[in-house]
PDB file of N, CA and C in Angstrom:
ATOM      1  N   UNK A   1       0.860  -1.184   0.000  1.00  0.00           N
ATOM      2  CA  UNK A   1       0.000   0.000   0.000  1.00  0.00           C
ATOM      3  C   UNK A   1       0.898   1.236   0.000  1.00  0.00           C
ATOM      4  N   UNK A   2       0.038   2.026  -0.799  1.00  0.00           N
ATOM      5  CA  UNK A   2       1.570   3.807  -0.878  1.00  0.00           C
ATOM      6  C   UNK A   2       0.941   4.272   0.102  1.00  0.00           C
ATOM      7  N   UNK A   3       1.587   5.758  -0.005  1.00  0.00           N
ATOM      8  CA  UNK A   3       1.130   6.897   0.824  1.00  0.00           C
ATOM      9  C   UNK A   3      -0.155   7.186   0.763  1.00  0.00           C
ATOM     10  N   UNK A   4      -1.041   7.556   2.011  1.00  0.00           N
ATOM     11  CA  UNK A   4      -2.359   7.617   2.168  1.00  0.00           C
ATOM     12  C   UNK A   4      -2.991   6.699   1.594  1.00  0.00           C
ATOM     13  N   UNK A   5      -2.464   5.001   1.589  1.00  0.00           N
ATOM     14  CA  UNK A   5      -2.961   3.894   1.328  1.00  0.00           C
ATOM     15  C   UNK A   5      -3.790   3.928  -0.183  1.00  0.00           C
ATOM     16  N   UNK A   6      -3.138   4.309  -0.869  1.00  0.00           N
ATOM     17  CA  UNK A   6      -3.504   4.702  -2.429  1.00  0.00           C
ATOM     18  C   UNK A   6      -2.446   4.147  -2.628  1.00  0.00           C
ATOM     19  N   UNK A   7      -2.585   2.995  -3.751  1.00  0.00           N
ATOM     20  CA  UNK A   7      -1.774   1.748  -4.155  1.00  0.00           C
ATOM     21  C   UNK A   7      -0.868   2.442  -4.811  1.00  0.00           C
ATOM     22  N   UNK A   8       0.877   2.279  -5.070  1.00  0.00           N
ATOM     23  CA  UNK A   8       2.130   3.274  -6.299  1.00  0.00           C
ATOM     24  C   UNK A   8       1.908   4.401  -5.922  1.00  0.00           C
ATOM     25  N   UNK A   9       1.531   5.527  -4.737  1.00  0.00           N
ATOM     26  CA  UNK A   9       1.608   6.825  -4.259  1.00  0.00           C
ATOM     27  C   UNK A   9       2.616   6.837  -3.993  1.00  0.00           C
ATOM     28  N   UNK A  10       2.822   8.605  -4.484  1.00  0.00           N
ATOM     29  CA  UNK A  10       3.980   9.134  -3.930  1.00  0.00           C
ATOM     30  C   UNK A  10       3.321  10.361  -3.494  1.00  0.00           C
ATOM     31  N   UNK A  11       4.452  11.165  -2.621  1.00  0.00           N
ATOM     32  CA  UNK A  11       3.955  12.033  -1.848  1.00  0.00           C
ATOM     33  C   UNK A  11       3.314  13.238  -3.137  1.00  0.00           C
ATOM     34  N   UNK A  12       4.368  13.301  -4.269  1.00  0.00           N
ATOM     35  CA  UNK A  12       3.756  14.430  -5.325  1.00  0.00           C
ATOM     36  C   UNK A  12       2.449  13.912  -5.628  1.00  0.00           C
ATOM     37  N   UNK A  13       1.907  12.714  -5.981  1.00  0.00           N
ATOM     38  CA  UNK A  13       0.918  12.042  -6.176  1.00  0.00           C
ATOM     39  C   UNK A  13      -0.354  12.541  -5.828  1.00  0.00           C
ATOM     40  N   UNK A  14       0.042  12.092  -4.284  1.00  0.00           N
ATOM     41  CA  UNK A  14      -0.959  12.583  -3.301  1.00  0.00           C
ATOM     42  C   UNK A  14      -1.386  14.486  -3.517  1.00  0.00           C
ATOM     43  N   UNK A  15      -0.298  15.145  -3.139  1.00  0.00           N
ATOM     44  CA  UNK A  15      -0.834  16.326  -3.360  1.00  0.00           C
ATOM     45  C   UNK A  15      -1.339  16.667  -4.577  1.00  0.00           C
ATOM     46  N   UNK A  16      -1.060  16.253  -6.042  1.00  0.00           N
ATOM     47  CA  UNK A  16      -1.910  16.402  -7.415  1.00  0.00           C
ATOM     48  C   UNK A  16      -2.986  15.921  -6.959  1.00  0.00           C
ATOM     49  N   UNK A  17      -3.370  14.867  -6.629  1.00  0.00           N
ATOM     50  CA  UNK A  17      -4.954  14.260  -6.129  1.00  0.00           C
ATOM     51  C   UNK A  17      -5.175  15.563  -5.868  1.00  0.00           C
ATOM     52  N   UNK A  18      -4.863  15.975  -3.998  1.00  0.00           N
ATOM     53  CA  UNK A  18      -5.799  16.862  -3.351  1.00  0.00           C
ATOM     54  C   UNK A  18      -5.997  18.272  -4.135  1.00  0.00           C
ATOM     55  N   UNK A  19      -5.133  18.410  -4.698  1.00  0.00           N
ATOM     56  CA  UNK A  19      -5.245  19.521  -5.046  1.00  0.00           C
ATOM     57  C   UNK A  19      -6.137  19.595  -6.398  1.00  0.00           C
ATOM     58  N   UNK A  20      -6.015  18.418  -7.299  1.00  0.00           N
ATOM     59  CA  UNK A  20      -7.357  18.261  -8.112  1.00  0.00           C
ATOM     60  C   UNK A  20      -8.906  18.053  -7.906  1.00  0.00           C
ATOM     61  N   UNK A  21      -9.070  17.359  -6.284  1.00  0.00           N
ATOM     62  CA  UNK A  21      -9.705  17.341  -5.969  1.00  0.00           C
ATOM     63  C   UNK A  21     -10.757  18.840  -5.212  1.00  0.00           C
ATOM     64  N   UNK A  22      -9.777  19.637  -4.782  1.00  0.00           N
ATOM     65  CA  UNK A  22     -10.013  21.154  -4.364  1.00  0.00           C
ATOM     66  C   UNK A  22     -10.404  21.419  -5.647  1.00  0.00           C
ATOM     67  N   UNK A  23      -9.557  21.821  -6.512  1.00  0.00           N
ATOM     68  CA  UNK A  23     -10.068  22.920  -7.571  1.00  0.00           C
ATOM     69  C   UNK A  23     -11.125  21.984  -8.141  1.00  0.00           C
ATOM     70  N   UNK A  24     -11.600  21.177  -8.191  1.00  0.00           N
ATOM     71  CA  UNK A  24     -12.979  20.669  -9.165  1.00  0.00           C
ATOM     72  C   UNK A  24     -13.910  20.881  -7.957  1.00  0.00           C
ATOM     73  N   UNK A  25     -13.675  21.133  -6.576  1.00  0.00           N
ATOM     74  CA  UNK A  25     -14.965  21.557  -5.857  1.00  0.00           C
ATOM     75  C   UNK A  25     -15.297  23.104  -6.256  1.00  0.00           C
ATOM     76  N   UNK A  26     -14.644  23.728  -6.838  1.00  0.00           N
ATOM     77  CA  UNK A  26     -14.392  24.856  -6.815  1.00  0.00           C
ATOM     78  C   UNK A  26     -13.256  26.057  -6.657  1.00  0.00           C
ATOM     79  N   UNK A  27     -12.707  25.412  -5.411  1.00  0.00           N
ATOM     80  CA  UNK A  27     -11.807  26.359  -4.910  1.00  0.00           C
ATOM     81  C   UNK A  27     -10.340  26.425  -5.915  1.00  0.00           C
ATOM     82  N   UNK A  28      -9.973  27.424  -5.963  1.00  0.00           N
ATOM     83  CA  UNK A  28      -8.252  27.979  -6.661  1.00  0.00           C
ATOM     84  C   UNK A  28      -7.593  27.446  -5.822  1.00  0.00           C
ATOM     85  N   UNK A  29      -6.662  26.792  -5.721  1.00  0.00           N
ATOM     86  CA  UNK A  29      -5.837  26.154  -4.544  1.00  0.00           C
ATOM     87  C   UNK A  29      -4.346  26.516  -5.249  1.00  0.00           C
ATOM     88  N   UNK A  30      -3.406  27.679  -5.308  1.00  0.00           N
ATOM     89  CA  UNK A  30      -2.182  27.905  -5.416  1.00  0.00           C
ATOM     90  C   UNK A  30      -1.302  27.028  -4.342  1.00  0.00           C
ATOM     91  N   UNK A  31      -0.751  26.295  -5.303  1.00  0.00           N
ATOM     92  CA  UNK A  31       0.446  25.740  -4.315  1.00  0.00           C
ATOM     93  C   UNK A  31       1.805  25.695  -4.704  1.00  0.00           C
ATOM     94  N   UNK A  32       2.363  25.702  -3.798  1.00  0.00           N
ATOM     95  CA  UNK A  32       4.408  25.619  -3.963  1.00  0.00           C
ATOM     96  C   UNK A  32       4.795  24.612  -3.839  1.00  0.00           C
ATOM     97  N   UNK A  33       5.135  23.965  -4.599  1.00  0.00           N
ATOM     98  CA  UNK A  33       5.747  22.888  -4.531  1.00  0.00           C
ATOM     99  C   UNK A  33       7.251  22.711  -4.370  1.00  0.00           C
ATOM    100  N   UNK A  34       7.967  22.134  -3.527  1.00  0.00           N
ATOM    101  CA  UNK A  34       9.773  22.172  -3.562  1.00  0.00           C
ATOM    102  C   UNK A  34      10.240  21.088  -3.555  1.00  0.00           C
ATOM    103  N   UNK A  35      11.322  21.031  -3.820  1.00  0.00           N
ATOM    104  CA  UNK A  35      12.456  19.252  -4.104  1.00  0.00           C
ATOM    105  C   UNK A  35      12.821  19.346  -2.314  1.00  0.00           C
ATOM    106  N   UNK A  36      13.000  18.734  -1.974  1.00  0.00           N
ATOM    107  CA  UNK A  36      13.387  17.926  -0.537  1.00  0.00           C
ATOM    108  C   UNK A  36      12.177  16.866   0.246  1.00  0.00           C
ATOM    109  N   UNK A  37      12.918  17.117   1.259  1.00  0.00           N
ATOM    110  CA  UNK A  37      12.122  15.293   2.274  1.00  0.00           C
ATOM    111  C   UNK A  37      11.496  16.495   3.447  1.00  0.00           C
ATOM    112  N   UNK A  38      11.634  17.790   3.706  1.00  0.00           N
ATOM    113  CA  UNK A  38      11.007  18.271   4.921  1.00  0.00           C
ATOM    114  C   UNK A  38       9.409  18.705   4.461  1.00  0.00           C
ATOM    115  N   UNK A  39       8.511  18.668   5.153  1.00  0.00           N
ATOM    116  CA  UNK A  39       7.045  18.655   5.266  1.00  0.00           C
ATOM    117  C   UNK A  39       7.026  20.294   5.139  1.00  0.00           C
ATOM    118  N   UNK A  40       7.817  20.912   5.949  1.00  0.00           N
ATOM    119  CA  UNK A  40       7.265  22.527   5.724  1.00  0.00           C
ATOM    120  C   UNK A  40       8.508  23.623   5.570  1.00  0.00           C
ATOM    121  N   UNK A  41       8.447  24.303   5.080  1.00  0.00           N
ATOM    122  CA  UNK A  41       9.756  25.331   5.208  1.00  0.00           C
ATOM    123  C   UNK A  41       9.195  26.525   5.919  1.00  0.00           C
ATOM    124  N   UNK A  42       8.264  27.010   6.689  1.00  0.00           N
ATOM    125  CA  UNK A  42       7.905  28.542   7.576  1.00  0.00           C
ATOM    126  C   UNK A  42       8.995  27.663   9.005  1.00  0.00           C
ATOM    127  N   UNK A  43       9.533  28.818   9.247  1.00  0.00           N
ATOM    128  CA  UNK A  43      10.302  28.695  10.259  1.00  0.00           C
ATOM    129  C   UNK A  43      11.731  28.472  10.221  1.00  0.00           C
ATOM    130  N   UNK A  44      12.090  27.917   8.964  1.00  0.00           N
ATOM    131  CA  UNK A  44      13.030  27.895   8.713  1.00  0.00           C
ATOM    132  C   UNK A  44      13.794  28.991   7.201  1.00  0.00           C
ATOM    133  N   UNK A  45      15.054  29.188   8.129  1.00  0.00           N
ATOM    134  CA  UNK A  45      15.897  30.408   7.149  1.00  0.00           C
ATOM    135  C   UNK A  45      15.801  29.938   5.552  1.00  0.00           C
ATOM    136  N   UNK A  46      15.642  28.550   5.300  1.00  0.00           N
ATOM    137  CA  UNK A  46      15.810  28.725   4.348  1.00  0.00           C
ATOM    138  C   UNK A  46      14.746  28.849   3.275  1.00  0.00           C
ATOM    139  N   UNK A  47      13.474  29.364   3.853  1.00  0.00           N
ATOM    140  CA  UNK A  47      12.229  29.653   3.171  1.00  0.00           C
ATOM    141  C   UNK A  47      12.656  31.333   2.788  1.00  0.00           C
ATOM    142  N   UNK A  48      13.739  31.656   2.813  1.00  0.00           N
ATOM    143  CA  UNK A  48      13.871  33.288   2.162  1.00  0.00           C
ATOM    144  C   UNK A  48      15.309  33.286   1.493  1.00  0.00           C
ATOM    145  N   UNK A  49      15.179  32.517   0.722  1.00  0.00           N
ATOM    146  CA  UNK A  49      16.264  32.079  -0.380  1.00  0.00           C
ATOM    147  C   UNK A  49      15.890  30.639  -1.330  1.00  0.00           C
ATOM    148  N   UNK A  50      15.062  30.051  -0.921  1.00  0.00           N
ATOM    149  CA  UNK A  50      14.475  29.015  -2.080  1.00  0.00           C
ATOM    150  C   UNK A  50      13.698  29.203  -3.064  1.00  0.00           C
ATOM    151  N   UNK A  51      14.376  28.804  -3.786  1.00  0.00           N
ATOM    152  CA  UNK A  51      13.982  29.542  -5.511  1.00  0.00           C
ATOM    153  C   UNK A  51      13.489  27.918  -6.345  1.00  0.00           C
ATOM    154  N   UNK A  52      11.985  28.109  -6.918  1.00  0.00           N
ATOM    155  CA  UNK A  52      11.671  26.794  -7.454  1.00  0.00           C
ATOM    156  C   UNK A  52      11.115  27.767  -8.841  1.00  0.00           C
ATOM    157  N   UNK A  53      11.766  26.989 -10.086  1.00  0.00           N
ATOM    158  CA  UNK A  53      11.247  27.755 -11.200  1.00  0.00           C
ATOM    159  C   UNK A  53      11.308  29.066 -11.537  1.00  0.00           C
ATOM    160  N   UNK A  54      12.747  29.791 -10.864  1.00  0.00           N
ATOM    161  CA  UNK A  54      12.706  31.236 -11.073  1.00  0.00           C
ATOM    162  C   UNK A  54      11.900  32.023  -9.955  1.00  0.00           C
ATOM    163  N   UNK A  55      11.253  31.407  -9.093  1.00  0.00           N
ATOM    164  CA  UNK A  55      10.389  32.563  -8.385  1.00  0.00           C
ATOM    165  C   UNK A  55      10.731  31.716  -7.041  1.00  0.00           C
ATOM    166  N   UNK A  56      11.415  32.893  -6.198  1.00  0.00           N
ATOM    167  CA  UNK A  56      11.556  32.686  -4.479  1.00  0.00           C
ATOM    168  C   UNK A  56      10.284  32.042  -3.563  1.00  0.00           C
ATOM    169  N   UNK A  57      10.203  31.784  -3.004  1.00  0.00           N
ATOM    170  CA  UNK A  57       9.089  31.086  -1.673  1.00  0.00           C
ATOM    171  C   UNK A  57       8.758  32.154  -1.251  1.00  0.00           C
ATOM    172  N   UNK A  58       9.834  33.041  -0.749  1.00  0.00           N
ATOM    173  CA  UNK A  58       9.259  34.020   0.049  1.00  0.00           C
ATOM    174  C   UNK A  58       8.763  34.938  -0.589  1.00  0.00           C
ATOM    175  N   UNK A  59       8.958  35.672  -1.919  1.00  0.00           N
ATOM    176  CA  UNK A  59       7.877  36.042  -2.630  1.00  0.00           C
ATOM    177  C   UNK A  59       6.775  35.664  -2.977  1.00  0.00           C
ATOM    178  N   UNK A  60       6.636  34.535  -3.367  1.00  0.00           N
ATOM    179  CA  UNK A  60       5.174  33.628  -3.551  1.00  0.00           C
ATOM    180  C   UNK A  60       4.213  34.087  -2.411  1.00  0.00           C
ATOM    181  N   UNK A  61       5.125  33.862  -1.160  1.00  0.00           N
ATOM    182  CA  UNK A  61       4.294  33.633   0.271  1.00  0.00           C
ATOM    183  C   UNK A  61       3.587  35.707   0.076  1.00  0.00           C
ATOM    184  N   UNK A  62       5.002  36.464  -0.044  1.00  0.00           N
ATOM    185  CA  UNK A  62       4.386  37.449   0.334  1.00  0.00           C
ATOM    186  C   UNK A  62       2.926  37.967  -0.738  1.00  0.00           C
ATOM    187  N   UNK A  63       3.249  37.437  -2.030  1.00  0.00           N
ATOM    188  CA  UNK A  63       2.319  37.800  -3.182  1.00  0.00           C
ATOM    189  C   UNK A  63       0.675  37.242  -2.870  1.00  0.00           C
ATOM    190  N   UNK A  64       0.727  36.381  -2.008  1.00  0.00           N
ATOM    191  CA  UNK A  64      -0.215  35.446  -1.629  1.00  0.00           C
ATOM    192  C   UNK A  64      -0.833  36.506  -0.453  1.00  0.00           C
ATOM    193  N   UNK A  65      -0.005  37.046   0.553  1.00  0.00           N
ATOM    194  CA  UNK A  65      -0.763  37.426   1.842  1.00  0.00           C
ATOM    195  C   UNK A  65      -1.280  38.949   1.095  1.00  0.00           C
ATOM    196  N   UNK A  66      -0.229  40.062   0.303  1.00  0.00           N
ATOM    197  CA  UNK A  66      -0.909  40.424  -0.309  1.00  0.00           C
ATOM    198  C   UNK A  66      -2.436  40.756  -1.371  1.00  0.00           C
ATOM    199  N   UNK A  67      -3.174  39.128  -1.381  1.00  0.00           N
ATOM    200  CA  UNK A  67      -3.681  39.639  -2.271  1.00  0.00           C
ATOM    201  C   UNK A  67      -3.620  39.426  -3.527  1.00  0.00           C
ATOM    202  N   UNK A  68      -2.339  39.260  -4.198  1.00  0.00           N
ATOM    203  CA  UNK A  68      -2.100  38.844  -5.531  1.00  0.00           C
ATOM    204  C   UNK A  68      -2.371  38.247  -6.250  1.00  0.00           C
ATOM    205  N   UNK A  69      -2.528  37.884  -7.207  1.00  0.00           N
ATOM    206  CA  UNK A  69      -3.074  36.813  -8.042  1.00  0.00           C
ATOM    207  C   UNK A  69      -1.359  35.795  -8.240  1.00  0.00           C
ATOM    208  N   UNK A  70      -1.339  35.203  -7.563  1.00  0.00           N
ATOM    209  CA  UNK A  70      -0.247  34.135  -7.445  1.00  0.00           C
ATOM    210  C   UNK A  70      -0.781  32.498  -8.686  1.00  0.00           C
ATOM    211  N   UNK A  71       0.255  31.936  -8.877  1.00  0.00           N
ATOM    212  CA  UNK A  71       0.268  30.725  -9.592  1.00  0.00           C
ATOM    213  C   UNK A  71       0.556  29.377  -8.538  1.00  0.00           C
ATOM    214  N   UNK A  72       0.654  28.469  -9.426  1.00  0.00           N
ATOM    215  CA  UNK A  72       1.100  27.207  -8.656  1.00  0.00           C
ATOM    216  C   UNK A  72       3.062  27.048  -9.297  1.00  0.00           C
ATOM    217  N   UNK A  73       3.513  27.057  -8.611  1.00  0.00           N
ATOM    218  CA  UNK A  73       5.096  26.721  -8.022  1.00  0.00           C
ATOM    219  C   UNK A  73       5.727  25.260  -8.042  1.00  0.00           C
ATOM    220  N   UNK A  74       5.996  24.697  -8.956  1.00  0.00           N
ATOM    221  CA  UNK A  74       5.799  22.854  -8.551  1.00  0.00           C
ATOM    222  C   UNK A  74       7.656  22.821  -8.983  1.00  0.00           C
ATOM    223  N   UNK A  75       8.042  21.922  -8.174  1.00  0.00           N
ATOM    224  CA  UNK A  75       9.892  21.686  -8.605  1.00  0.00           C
ATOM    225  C   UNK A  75       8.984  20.717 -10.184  1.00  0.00           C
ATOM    226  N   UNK A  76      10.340  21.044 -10.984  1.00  0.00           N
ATOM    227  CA  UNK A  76      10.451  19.771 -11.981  1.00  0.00           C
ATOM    228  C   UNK A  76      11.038  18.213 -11.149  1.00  0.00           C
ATOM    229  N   UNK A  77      12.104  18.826 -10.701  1.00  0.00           N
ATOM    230  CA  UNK A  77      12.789  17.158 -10.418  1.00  0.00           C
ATOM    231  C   UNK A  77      12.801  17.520  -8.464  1.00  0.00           C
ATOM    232  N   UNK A  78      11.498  16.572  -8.370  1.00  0.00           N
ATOM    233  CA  UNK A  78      11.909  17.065  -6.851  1.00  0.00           C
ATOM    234  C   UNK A  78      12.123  16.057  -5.830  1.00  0.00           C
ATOM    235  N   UNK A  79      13.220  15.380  -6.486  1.00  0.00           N
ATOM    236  CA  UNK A  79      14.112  14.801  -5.151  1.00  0.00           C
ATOM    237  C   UNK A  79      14.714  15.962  -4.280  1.00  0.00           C
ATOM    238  N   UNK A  80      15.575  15.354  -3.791  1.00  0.00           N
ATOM    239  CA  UNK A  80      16.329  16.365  -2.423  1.00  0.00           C
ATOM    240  C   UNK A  80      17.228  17.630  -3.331  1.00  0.00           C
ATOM    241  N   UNK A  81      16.895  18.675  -2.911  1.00  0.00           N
ATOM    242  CA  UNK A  81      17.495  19.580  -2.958  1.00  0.00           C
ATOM    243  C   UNK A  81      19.611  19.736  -3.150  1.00  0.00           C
ATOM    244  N   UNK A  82      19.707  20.289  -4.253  1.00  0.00           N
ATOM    245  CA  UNK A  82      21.287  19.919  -4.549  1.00  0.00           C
ATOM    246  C   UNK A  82      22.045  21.215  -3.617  1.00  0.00           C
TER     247      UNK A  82
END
């Protein structure tokens, strides 16, 4: 059994589900996606220097609390971070 007992899941997996599953209820669900094994980057320094696809985290984050009309952020190759 994979992740969240959904048979060949992977963790990217899983979040394409939920997040397909959000936007067909309706909702816009912008998300960031990053290459590594940690669950969250707020709190840590290095959420204000990680750059996925040309565009920083911490801009995303601030474009988001702003207001902005933000995109979705996804790594191409997101094993662990080089």
């Amino acid at each position: 059994m994979g992740l969240a007992g959904l048979a060949g899941s992977s963790v990217k997996a899983v979040l394409d589900l939920n997040e397909g599953l959000t936007e067909d209820a309706g909702l816009d669900l912008p998300v960031h996606i990053a290459p590594g094994t940690e669950h969250t980057i707020m709190g840590r320094a290095r959420m204000y220097v990680l750059e996925v696809a040309g565009v920083r985290y911490v801009d995303w984050l601030t474009s988001s609390i702003a207001g902005e009309a933000i995109g979705d952020v996804v790594c191409t190759n997101c094993g662990a971070p080089s």
